[in-house]
N, C-alpha and C. Protein backbone atom coordinates (compact mmCIF):
# COMPACT_ATOMS: atom_id res chain seq x y z
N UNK A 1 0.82 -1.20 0.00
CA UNK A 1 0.00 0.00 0.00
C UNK A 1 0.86 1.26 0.00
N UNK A 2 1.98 0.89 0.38
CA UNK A 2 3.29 2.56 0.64
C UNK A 2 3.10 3.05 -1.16
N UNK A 3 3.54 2.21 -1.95
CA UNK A 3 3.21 2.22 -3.24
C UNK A 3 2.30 3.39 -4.13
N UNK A 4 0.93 3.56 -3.27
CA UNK A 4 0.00 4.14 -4.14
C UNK A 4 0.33 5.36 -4.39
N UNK A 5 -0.21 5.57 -5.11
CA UNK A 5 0.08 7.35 -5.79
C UNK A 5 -1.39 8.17 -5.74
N UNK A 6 -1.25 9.22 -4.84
CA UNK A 6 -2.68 9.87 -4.73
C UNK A 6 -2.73 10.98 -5.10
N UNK A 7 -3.86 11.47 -5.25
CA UNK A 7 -4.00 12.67 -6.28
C UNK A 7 -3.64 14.24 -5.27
N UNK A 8 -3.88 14.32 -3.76
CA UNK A 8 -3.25 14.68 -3.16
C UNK A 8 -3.47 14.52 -1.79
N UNK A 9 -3.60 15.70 -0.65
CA UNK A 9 -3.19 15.32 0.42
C UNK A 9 -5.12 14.93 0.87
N UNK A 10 -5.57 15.54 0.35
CA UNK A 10 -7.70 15.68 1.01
C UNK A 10 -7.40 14.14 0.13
N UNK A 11 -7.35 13.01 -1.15
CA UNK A 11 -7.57 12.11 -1.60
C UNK A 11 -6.98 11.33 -0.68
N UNK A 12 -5.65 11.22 -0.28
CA UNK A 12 -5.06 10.40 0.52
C UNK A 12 -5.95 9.96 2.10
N UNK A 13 -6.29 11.31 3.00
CA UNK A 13 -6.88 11.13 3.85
C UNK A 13 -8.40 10.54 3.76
N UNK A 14 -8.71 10.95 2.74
CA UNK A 14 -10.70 10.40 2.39
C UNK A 14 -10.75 8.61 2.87
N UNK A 15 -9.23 8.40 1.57
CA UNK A 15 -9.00 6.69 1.73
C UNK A 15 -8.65 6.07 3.15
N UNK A 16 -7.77 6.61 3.80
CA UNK A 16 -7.42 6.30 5.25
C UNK A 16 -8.70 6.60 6.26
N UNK A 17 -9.19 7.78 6.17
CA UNK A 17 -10.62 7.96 7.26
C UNK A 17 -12.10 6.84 7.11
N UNK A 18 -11.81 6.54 5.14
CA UNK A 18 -12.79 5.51 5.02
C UNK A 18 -12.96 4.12 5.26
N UNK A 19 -11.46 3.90 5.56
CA UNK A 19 -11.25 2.54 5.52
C UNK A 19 -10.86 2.31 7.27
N UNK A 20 -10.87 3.44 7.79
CA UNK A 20 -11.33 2.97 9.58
C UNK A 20 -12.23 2.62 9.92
N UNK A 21 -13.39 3.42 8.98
CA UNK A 21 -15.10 2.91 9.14
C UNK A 21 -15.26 1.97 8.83
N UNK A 22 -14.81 1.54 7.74
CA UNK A 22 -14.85 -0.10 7.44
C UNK A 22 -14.89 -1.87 8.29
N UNK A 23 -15.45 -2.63 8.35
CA UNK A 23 -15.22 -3.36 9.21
C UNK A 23 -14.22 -4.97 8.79
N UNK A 24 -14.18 -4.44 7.18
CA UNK A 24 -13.42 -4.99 6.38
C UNK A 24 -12.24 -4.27 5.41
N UNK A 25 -10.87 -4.81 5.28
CA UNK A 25 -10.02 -4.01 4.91
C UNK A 25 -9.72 -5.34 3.86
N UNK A 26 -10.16 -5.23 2.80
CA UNK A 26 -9.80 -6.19 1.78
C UNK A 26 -9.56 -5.16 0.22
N UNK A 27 -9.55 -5.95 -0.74
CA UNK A 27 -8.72 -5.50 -1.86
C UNK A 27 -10.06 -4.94 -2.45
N UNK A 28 -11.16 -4.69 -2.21
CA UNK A 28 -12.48 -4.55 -2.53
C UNK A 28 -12.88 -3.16 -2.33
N UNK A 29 -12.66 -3.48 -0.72
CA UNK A 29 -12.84 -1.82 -0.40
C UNK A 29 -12.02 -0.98 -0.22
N UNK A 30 -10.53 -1.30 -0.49
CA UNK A 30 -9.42 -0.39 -0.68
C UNK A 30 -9.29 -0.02 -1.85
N UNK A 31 -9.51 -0.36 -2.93
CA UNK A 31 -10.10 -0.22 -4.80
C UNK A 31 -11.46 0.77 -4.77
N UNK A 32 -11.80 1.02 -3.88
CA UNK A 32 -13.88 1.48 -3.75
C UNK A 32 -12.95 2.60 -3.21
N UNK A 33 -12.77 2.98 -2.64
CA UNK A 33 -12.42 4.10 -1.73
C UNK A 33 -11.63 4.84 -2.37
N UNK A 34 -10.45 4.43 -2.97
CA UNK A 34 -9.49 4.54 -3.01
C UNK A 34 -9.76 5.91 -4.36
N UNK A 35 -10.95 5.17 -5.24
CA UNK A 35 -10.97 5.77 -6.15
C UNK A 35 -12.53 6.88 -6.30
N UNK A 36 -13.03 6.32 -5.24
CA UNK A 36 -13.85 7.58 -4.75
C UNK A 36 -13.45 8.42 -4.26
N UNK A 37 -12.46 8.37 -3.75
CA UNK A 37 -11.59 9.97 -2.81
C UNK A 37 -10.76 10.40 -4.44
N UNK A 38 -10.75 10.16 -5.09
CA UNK A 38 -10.36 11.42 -6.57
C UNK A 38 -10.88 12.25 -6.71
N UNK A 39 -12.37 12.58 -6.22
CA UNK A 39 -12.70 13.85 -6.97
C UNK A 39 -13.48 14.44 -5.18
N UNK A 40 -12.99 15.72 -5.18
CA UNK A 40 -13.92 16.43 -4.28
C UNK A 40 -15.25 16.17 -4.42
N UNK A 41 -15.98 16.13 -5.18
CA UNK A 41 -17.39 16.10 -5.50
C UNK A 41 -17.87 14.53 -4.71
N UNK A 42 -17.01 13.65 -5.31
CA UNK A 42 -17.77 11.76 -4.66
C UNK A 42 -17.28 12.12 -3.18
N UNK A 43 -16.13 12.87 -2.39
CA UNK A 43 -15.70 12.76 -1.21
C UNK A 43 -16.56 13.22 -0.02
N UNK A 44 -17.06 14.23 -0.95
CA UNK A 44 -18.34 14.85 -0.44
C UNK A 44 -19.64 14.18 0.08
N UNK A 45 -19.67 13.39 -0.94
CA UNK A 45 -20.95 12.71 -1.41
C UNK A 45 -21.08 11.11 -1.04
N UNK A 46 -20.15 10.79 -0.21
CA UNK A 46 -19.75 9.41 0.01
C UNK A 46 -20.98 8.80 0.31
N UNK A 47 -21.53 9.27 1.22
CA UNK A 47 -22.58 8.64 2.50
C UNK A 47 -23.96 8.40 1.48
N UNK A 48 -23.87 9.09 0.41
CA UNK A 48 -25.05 8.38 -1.10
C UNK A 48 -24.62 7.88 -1.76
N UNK A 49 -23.09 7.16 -1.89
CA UNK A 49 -22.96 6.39 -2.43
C UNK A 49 -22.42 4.91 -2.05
N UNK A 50 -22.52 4.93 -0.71
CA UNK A 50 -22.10 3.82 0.04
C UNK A 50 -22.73 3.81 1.00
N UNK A 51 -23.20 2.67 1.52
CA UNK A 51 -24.01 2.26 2.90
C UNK A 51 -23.12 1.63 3.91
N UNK A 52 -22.54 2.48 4.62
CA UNK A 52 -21.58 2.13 6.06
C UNK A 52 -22.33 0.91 6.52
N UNK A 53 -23.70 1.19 7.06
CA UNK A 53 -24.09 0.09 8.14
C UNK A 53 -24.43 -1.30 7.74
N UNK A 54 -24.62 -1.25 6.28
CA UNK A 54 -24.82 -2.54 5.58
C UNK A 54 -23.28 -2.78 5.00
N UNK A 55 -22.34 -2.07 4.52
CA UNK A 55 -21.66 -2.19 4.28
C UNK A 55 -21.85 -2.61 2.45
N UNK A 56 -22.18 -1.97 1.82
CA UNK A 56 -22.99 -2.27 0.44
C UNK A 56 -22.70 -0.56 -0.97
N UNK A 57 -22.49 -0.51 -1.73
CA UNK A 57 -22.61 0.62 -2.69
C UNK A 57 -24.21 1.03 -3.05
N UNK A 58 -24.30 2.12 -3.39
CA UNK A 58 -25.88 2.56 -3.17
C UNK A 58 -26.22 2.89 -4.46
N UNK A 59 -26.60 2.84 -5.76
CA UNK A 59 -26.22 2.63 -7.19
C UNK A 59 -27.26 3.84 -7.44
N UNK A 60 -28.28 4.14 -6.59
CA UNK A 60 -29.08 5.12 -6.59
C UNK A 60 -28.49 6.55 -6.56
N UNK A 61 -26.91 6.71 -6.25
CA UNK A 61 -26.48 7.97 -5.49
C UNK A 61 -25.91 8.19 -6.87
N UNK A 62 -26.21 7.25 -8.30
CA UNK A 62 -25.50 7.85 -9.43
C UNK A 62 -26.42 9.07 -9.88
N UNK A 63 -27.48 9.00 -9.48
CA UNK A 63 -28.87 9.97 -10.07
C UNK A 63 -28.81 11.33 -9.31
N UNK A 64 -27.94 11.65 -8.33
CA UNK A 64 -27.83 13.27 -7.48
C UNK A 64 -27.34 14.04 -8.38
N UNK A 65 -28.05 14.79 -8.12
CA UNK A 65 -27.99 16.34 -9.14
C UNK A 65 -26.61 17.35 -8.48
N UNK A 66 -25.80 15.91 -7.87
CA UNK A 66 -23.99 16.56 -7.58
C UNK A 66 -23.49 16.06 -8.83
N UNK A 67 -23.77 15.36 -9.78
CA UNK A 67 -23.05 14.93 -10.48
C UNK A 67 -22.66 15.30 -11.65
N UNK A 68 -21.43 14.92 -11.56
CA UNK A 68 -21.01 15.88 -13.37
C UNK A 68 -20.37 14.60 -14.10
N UNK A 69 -20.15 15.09 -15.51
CA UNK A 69 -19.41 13.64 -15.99
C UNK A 69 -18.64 13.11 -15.63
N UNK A 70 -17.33 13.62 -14.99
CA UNK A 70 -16.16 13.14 -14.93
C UNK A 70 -16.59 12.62 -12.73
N UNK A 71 -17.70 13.35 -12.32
CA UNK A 71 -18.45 12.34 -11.12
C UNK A 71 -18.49 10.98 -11.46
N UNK A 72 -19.52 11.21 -12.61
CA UNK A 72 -19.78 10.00 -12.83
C UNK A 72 -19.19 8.62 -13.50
N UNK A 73 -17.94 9.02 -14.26
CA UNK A 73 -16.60 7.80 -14.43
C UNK A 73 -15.92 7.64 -12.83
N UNK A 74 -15.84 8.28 -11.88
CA UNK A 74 -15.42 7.68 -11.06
C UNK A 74 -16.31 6.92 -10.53
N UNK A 75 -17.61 7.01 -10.16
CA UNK A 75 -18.48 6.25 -9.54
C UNK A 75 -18.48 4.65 -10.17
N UNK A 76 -18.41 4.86 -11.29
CA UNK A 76 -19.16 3.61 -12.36
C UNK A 76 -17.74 3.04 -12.25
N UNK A 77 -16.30 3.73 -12.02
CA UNK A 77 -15.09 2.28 -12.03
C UNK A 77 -15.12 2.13 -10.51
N UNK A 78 -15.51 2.44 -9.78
CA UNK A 78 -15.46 2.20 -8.32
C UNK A 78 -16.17 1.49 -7.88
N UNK A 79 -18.04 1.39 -8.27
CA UNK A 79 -18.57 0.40 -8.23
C UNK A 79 -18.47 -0.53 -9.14
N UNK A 80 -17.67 -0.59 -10.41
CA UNK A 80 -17.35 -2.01 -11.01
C UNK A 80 -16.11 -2.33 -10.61
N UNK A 81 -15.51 -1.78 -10.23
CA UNK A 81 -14.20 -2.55 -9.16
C UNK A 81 -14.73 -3.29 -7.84
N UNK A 82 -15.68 -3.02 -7.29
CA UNK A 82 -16.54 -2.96 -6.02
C UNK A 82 -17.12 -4.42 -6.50
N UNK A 83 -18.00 -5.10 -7.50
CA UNK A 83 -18.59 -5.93 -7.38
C UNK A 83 -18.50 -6.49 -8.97
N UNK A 84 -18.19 -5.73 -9.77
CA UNK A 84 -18.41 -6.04 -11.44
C UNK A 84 -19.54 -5.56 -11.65
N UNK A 85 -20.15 -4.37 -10.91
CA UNK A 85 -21.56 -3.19 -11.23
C UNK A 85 -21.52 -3.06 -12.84
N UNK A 86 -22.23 -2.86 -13.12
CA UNK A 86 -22.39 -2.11 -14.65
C UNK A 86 -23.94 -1.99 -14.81
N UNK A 87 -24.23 -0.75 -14.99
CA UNK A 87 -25.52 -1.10 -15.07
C UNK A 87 -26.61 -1.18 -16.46
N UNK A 88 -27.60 -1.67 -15.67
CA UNK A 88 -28.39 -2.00 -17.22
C UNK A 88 -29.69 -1.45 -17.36
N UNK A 89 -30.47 -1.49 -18.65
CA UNK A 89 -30.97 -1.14 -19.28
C UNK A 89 -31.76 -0.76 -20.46
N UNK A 90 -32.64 -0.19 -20.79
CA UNK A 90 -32.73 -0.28 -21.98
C UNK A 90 -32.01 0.67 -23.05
N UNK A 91 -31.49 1.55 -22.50
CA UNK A 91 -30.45 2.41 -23.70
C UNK A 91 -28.83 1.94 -23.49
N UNK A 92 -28.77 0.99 -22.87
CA UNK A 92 -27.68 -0.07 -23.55
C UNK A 92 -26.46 1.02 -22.38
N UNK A 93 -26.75 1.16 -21.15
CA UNK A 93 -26.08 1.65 -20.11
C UNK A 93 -24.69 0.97 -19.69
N UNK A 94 -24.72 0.00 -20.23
CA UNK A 94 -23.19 -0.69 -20.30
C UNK A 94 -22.08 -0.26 -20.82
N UNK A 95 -22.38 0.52 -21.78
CA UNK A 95 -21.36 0.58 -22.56
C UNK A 95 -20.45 2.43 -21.63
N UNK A 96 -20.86 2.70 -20.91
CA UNK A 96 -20.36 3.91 -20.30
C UNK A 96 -19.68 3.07 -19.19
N UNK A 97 -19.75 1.96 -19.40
CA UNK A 97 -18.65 1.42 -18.05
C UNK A 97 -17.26 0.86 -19.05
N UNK A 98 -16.82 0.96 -19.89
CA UNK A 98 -16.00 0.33 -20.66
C UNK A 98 -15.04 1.45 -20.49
N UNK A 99 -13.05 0.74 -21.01
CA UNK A 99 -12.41 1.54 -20.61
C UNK A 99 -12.52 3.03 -21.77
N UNK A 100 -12.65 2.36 -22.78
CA UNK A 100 -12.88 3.84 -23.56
C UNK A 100 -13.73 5.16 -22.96
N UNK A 101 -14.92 5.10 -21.91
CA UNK A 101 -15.63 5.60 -21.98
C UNK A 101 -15.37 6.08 -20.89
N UNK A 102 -14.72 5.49 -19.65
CA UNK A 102 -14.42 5.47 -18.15
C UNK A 102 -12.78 6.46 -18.08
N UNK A 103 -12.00 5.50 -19.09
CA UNK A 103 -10.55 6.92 -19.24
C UNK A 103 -10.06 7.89 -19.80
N UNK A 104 -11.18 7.76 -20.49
CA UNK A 104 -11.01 9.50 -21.58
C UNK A 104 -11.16 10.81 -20.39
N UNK A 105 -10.90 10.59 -19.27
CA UNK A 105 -10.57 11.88 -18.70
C UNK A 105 -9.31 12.11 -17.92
N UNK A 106 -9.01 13.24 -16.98
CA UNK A 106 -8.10 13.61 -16.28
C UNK A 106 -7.87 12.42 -15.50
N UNK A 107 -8.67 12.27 -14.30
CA UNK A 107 -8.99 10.68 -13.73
C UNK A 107 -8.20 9.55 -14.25
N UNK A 108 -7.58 9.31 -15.17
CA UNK A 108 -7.28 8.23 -15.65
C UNK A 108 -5.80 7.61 -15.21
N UNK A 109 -5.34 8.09 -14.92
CA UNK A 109 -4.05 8.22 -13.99
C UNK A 109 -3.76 7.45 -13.07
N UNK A 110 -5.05 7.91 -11.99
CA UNK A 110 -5.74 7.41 -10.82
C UNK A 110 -6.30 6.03 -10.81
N UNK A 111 -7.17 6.12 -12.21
CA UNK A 111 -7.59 4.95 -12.66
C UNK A 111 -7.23 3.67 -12.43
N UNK A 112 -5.77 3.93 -12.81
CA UNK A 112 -5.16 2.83 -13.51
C UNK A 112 -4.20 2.74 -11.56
N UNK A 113 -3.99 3.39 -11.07
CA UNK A 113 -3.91 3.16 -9.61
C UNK A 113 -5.52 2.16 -8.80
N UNK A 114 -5.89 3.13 -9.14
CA UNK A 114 -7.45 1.72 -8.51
C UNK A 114 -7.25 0.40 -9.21
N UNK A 115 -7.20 -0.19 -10.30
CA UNK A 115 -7.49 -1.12 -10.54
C UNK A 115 -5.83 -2.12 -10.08
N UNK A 116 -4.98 -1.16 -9.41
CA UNK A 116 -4.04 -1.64 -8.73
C UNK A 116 -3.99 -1.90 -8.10
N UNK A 117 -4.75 -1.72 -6.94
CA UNK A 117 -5.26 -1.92 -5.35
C UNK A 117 -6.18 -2.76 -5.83
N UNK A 118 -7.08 -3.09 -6.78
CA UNK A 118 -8.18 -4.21 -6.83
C UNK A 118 -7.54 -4.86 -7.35
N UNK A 119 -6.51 -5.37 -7.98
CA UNK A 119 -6.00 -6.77 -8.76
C UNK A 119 -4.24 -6.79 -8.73
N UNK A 120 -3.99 -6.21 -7.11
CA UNK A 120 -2.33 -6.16 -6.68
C UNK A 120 -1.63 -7.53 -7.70
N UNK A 121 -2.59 -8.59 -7.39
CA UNK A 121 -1.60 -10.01 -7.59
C UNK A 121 -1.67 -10.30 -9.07
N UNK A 122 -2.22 -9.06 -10.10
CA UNK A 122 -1.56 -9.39 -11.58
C UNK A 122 -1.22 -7.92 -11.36
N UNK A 123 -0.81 -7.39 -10.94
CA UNK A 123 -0.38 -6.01 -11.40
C UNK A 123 0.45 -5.21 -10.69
N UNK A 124 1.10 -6.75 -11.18
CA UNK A 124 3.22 -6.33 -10.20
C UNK A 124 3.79 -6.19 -11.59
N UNK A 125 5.19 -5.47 -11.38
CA UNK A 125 6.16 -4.96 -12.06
C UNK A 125 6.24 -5.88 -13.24
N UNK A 126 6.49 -5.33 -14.46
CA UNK A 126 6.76 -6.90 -15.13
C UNK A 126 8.92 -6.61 -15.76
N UNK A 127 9.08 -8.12 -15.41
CA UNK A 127 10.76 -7.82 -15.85
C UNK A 127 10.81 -7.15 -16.96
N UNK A 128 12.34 -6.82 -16.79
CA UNK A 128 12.52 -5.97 -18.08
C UNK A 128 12.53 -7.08 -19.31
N UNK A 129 12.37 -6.80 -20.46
CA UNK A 129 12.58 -7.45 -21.32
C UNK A 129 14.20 -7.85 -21.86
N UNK A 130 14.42 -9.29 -22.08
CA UNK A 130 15.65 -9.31 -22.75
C UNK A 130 15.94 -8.87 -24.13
N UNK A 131 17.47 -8.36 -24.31
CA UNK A 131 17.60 -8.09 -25.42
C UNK A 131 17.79 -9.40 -26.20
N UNK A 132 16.97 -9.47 -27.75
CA UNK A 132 17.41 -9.96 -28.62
C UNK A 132 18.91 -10.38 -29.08
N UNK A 133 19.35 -11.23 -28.98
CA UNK A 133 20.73 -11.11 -29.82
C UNK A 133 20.91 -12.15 -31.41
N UNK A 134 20.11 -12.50 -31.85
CA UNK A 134 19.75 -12.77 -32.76
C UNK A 134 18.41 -12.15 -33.60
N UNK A 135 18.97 -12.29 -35.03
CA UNK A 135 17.55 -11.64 -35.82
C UNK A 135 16.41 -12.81 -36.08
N UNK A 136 15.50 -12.58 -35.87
CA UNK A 136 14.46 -13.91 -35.94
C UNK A 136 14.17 -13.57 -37.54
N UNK A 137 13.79 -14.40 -38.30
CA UNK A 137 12.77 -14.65 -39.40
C UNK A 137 11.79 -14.56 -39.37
């Protein structure tokens, strides 16, 4: 966890204050948090989008009139890091959870830090590559 890279000092603390409340400290809700404390706006807004006492994401808190677009790519990779959320529909609401649609913003940085904390054990260093010393055909 020394590792992570946060967007600054209010993101860093959101993740640490959220994950005291927690009664579970797994790779689930350190990925959920982690990437809800990116934007002032979700940090704000936590307590509609997560249920402390059940311990559960609240999929309803995507519909608050706090939300702006780049709200709403963090919500949608946080709850599909959270459970594999995506939601559905009849205007084909899936497709705003895909990475094209989720990293076309500033956020994306961060992004790619959350899905580091949700999947640590494929997303270690990879060796350097050897050099070639022959030309292949």
């Amino acid at each position: 966890m020394a590792d992570i890279k946060f967007r600054d000092t209010a993101h860093r603390d959101f993740f640490l204050e959220n994950m005291m409340k927690c009664r579970v400290n797994d790779c689930y809700h350190r990925a959920f948090f982690y990437v809800m404390g990116i934007a002032s706006e979700t940090r704000a807004n936590i307590n509609q989008m997560f249920n402390f006492k059940e311990d559960c994401i609240e999929p309803e808190g995507m519909h608050g009139g706090w939300q702006t677009s780049g709200t709403v790519k963090v919500c949608h990779l946080a709850f599909n890091l959270w459970n594999g959320y995506a939601e559905e529909g009849r205007e084909r609401r899936e497709r705003y959870f895909t990475p094209e649609e989720l990293f076309c913003c500033e956020f994306a940085p961060y992004f790619m830090e959350g899905i580091k904390v949700r999947y640590p054990e494929y997303c270690r260093e990879l060796p350097a590559p050897r050099k070639q010393t022959e030309i292949s055909r």
